[in-house]
N, C-alpha and C. Protein backbone atom coordinates (compact mmCIF):
# COMPACT_ATOMS: atom_id res chain seq x y z
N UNK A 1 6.72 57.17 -23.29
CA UNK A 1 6.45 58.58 -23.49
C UNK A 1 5.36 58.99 -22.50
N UNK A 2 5.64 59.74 -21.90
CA UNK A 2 4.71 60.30 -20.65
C UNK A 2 3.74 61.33 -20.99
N UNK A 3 3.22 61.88 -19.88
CA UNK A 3 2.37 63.19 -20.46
C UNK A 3 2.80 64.59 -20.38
N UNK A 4 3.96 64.93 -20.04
CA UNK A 4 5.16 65.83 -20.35
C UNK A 4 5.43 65.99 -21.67
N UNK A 5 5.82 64.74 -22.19
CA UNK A 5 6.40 64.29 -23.90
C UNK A 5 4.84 64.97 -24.61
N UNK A 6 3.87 64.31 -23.84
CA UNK A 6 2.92 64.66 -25.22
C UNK A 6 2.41 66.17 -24.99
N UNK A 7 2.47 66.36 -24.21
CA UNK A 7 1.91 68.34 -24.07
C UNK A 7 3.12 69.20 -24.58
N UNK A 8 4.68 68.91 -24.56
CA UNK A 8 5.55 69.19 -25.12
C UNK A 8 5.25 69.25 -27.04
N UNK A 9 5.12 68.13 -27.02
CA UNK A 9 4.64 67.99 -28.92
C UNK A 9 3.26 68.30 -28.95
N UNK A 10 2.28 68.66 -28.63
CA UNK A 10 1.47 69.36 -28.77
C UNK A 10 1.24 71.12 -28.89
N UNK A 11 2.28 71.22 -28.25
CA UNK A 11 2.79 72.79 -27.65
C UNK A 11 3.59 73.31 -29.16
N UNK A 12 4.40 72.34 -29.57
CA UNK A 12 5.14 72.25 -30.71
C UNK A 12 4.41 72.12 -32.22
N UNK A 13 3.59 71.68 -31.72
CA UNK A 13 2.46 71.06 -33.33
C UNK A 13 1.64 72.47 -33.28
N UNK A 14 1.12 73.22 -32.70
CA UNK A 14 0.47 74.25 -32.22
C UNK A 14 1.57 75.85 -32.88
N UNK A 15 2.69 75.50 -32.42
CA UNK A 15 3.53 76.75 -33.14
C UNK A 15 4.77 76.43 -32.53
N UNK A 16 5.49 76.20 -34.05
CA UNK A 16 7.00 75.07 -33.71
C UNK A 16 7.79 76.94 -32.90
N UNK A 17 7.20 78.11 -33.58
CA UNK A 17 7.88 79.32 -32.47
C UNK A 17 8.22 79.08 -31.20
N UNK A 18 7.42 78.01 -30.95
CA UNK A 18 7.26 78.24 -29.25
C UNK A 18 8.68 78.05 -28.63
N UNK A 19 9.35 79.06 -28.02
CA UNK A 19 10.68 78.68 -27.47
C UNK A 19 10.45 77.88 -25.93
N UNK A 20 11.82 76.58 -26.02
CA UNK A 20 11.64 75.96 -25.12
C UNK A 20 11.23 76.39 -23.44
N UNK A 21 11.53 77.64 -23.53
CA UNK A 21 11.09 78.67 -22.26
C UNK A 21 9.84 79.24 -21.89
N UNK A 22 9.06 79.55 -22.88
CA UNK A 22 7.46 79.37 -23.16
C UNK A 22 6.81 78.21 -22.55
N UNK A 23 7.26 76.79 -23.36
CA UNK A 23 6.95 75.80 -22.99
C UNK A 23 7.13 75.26 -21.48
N UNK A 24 8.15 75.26 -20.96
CA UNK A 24 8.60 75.40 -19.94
C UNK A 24 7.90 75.70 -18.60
N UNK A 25 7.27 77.11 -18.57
CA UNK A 25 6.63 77.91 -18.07
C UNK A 25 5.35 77.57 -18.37
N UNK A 26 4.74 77.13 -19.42
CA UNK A 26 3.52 76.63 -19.28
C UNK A 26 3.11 75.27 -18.70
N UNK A 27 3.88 74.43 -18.57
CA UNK A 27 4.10 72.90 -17.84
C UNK A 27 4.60 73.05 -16.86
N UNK A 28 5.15 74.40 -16.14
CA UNK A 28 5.85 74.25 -14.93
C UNK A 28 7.12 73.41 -14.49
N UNK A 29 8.02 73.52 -15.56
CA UNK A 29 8.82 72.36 -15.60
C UNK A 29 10.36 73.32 -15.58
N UNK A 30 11.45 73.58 -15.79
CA UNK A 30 12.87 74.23 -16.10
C UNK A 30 12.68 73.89 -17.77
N UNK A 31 13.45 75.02 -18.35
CA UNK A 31 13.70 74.83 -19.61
C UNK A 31 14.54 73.71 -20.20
N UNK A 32 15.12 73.45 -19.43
CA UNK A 32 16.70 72.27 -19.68
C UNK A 32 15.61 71.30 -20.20
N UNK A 33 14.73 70.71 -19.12
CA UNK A 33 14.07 69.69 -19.14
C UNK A 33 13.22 69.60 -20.51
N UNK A 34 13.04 70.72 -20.89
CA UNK A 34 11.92 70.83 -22.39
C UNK A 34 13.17 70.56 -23.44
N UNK A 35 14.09 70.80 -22.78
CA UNK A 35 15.34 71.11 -24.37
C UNK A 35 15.95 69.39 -24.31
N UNK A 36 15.78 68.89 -23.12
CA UNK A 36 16.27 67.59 -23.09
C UNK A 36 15.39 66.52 -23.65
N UNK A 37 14.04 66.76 -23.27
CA UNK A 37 12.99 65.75 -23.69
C UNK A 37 12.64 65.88 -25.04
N UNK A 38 13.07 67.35 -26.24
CA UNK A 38 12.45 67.17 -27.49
C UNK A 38 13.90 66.62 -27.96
N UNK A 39 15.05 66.64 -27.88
CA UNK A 39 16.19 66.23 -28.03
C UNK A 39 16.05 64.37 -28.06
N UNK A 40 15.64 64.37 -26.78
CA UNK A 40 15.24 62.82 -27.43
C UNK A 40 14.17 62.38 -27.94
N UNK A 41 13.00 62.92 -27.93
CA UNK A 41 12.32 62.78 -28.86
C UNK A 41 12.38 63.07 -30.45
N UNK A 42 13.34 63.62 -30.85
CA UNK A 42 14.01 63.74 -31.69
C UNK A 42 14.91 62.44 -32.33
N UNK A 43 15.71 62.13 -31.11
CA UNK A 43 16.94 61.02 -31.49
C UNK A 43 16.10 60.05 -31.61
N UNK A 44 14.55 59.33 -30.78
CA UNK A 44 13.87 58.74 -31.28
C UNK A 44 12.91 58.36 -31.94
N UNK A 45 12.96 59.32 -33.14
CA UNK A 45 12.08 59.67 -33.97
C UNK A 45 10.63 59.55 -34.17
N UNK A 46 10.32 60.20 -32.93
CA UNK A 46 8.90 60.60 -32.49
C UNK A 46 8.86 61.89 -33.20
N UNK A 47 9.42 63.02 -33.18
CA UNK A 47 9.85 64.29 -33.56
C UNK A 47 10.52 63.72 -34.90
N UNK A 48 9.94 64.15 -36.22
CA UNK A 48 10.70 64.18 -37.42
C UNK A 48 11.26 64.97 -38.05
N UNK A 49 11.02 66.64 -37.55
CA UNK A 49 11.60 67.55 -37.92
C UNK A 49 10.69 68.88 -37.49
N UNK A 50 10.67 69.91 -38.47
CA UNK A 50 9.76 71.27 -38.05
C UNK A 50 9.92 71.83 -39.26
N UNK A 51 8.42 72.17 -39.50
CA UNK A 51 8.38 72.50 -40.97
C UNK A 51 7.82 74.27 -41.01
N UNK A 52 7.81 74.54 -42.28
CA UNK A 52 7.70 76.12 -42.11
C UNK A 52 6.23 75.94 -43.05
N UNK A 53 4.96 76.14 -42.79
CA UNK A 53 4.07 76.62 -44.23
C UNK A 53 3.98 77.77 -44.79
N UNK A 54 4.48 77.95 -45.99
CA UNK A 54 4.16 78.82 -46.65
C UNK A 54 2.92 79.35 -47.86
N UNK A 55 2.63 80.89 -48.12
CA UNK A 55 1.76 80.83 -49.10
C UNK A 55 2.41 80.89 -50.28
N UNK A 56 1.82 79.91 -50.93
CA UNK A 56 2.93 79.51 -52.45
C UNK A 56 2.46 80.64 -53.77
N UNK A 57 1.72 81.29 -53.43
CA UNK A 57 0.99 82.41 -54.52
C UNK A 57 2.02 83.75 -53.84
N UNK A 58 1.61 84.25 -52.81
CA UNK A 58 2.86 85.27 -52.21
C UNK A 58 4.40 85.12 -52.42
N UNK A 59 4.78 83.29 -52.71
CA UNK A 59 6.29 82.97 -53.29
C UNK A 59 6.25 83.64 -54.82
N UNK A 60 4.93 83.71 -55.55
CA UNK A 60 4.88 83.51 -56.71
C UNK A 60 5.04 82.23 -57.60
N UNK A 61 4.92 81.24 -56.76
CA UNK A 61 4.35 79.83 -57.36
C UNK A 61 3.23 79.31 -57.37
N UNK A 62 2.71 80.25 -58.58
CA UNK A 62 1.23 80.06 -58.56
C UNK A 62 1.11 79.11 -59.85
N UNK A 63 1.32 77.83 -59.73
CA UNK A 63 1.73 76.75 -60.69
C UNK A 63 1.39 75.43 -59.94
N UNK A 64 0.48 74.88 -59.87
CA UNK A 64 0.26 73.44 -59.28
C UNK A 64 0.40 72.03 -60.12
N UNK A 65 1.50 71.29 -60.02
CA UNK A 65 1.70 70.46 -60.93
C UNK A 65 1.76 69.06 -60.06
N UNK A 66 0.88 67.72 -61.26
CA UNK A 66 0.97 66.64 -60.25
C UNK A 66 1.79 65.86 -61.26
N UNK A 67 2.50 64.56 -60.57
CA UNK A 67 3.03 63.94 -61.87
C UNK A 67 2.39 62.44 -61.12
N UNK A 68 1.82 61.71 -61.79
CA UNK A 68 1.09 60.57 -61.55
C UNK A 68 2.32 59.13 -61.85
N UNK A 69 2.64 58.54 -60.78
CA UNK A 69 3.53 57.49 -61.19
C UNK A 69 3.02 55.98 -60.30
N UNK A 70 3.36 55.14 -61.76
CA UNK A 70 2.87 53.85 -61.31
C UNK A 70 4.19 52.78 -61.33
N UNK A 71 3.87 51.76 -60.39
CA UNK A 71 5.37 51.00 -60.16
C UNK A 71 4.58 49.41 -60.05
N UNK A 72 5.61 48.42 -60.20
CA UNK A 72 5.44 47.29 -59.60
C UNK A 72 4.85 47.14 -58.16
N UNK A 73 4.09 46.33 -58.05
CA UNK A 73 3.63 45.98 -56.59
C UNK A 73 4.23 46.04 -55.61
N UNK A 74 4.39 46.69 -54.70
CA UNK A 74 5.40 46.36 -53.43
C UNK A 74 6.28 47.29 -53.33
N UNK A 75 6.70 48.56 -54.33
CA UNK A 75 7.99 49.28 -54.98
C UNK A 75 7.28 50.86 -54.50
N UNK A 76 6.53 50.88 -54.12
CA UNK A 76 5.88 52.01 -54.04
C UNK A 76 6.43 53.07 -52.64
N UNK A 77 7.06 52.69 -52.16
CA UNK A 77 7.85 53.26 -50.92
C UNK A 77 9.11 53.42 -51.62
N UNK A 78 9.99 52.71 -51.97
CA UNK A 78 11.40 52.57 -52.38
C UNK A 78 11.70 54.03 -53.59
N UNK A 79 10.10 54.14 -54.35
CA UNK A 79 10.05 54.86 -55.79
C UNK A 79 10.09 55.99 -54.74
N UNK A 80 9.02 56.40 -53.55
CA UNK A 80 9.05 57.42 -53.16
C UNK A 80 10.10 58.15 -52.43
N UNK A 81 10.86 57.30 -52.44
CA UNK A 81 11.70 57.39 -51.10
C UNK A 81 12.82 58.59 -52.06
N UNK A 82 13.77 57.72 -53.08
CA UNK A 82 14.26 58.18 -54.12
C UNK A 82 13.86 59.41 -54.74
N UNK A 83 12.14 59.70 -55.00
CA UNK A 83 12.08 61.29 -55.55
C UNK A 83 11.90 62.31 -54.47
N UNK A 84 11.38 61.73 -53.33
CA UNK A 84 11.45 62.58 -51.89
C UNK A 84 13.44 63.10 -51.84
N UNK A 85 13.80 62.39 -52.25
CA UNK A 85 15.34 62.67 -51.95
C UNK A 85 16.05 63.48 -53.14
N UNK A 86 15.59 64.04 -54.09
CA UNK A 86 15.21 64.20 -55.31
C UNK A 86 15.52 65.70 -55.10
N UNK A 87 14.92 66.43 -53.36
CA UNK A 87 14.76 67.85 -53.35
C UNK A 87 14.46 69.00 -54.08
N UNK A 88 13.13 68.56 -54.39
CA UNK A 88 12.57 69.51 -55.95
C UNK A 88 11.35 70.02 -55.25
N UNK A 89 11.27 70.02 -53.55
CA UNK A 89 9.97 70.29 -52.56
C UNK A 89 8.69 69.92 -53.32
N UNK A 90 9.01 68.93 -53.89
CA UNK A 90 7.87 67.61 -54.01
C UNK A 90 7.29 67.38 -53.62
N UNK A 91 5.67 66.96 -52.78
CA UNK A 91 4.79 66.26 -52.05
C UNK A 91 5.15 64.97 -52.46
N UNK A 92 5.01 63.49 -52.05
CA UNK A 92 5.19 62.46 -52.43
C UNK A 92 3.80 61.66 -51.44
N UNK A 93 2.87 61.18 -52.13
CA UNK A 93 1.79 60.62 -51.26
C UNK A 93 1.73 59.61 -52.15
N UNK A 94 1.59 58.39 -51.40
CA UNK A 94 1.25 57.32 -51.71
C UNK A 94 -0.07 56.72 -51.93
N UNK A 95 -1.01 56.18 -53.06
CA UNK A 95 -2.67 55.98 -52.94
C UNK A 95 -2.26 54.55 -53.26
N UNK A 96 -3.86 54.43 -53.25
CA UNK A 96 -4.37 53.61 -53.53
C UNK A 96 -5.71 53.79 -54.70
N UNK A 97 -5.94 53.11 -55.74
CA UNK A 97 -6.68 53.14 -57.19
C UNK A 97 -5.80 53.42 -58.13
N UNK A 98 -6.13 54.48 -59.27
CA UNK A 98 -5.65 54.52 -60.38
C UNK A 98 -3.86 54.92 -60.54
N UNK A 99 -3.28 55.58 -59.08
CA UNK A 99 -2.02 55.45 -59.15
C UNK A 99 -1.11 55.23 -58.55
N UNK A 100 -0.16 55.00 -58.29
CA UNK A 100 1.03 54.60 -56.67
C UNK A 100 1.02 55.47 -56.12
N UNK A 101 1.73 56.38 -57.03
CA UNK A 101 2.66 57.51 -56.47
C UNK A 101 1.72 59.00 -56.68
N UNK A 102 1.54 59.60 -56.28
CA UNK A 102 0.77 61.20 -56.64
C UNK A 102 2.12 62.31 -56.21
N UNK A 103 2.98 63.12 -56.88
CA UNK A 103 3.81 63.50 -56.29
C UNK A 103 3.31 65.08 -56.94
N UNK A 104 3.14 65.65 -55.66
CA UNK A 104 2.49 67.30 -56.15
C UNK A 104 3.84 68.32 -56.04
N UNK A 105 3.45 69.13 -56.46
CA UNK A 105 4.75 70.80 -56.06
C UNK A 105 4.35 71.82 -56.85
N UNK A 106 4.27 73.17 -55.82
CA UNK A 106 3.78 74.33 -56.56
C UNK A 106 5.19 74.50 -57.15
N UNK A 107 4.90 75.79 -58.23
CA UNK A 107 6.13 75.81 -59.08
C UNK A 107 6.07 77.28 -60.06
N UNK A 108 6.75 78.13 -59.98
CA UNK A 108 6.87 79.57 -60.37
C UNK A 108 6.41 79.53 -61.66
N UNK A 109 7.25 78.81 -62.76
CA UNK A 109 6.84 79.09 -64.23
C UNK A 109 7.34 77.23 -64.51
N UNK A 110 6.77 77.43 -66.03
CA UNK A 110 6.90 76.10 -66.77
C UNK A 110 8.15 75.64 -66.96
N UNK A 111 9.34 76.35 -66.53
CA UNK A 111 10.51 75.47 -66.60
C UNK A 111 10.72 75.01 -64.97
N UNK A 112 10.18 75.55 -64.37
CA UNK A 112 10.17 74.92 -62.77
C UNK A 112 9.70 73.48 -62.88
N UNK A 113 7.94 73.26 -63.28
CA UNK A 113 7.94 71.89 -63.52
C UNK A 113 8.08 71.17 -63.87
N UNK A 114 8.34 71.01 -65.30
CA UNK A 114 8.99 70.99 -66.14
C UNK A 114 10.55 69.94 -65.82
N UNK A 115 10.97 71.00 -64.99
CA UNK A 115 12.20 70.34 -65.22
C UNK A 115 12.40 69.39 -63.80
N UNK A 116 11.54 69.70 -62.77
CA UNK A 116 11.04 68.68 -61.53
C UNK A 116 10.70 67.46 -62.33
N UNK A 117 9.80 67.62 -63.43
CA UNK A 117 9.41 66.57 -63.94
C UNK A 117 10.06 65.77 -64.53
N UNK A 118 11.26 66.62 -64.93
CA UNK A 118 12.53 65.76 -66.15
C UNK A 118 13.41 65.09 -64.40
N UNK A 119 13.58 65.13 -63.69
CA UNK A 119 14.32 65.08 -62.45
C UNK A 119 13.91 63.40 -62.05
N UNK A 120 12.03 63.36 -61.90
CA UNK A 120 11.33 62.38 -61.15
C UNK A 120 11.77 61.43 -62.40
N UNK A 121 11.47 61.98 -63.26
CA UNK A 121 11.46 60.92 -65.07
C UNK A 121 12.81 60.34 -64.63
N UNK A 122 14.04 61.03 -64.90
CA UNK A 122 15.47 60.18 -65.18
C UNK A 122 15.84 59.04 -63.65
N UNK A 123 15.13 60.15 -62.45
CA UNK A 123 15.42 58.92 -61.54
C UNK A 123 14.45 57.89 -61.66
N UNK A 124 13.51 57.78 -62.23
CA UNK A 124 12.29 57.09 -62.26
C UNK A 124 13.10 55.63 -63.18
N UNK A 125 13.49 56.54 -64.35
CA UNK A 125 14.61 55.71 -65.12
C UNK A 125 15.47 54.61 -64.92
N UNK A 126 16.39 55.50 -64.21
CA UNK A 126 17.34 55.07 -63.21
C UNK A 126 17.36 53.67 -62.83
N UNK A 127 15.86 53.34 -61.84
CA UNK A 127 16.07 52.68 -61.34
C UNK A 127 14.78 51.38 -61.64
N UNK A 128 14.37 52.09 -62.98
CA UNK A 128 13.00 51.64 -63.75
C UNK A 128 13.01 49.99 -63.69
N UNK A 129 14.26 48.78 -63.97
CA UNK A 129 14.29 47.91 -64.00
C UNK A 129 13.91 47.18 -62.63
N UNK A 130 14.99 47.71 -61.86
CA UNK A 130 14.83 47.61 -60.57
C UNK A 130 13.07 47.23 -60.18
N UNK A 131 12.65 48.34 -60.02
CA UNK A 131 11.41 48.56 -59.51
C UNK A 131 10.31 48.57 -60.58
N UNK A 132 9.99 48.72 -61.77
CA UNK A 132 9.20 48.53 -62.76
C UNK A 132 8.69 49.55 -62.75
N UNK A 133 9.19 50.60 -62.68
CA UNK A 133 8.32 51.87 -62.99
C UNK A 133 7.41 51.93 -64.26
N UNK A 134 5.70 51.79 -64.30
CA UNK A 134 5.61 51.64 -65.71
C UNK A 134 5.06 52.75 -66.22
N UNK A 135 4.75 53.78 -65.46
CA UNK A 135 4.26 55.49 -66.41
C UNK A 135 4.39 56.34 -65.37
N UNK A 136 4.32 57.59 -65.79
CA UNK A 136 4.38 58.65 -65.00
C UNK A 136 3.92 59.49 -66.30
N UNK A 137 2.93 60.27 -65.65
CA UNK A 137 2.27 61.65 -66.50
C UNK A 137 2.12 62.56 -65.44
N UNK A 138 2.48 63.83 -66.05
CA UNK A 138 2.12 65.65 -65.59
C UNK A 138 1.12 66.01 -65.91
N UNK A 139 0.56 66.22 -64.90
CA UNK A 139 -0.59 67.56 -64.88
C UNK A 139 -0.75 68.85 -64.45
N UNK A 140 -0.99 69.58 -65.22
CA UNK A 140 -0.34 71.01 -64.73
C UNK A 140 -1.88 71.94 -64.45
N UNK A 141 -2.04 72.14 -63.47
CA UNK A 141 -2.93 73.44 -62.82
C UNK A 141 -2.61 74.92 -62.49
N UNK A 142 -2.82 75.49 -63.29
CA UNK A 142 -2.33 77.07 -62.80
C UNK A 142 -3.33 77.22 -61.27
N UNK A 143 -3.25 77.84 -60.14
CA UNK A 143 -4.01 78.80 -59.53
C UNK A 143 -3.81 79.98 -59.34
């Protein structure tokens, strides 16, 4: 990866807006060349995607809920992997101390988390033997 690649993803980390022609023009380079190099930076997953932030109070998910989950030693990727895939726009962070898993998501009203929570629970279930899932608790924060 050269220093093209990295002022390209910098340009990108800065405001994924930036059309490859912007970029282009600021590196002095043809556009092709910007559309070719995030393309493979892409296929080699340097580039993992492009995300949008939003304000979750202006959505009207003014509901902050964590659900705390603990697993067998070693299982702590595999558990996350599964509720990341789950698509309930979950946070899924992995710690270290009192729990494995910390999986956050703002959330409109109490059947939103609620039922994210019934979602993480049955796959948690699921695959509970497997991996030893041994608790998971909700905590719910209004802001």
């Amino acid at each position: 990866m050269g220093e093209i690649d990295l002022a390209i993803i910098e340009d990108l980390k800065r405001d994924t807006r930036t059309s490859f022609g912007e970029i282009a023009k600021m590196l002095k380079i043809p556009p092709q060349t910007v559309s070719n190099r995030v393309a493979r930076l892409i296929k080699e997953g340097v580039i993992l995607g492009f995300i949008t932030i939003t304000d979750s109070m202006k959505l009207k998910r003014g509901i902050l809920a964590f659900i705390e989950v603990n697993v067998k030693p070693g299982h702590s990727e595999r558990v996350a992997r599964e509720i990341t895939g789950l698509k309930d726009g979950l946070m899924v962070f992995e710690t270290i101390g009192t729990h494995d898993l910390i999986l956050c998501g703002f959330f409109r009203d109490h059947k939103g988390y609620t039922r994210a929570g019934k979602r993480c629970y049955k796959r948690c279930q699921e695959i509970r033997e497997e991996v030893k899932v041994s608790s998971m608790k909700l905590k719910v924060y209004v802001v």
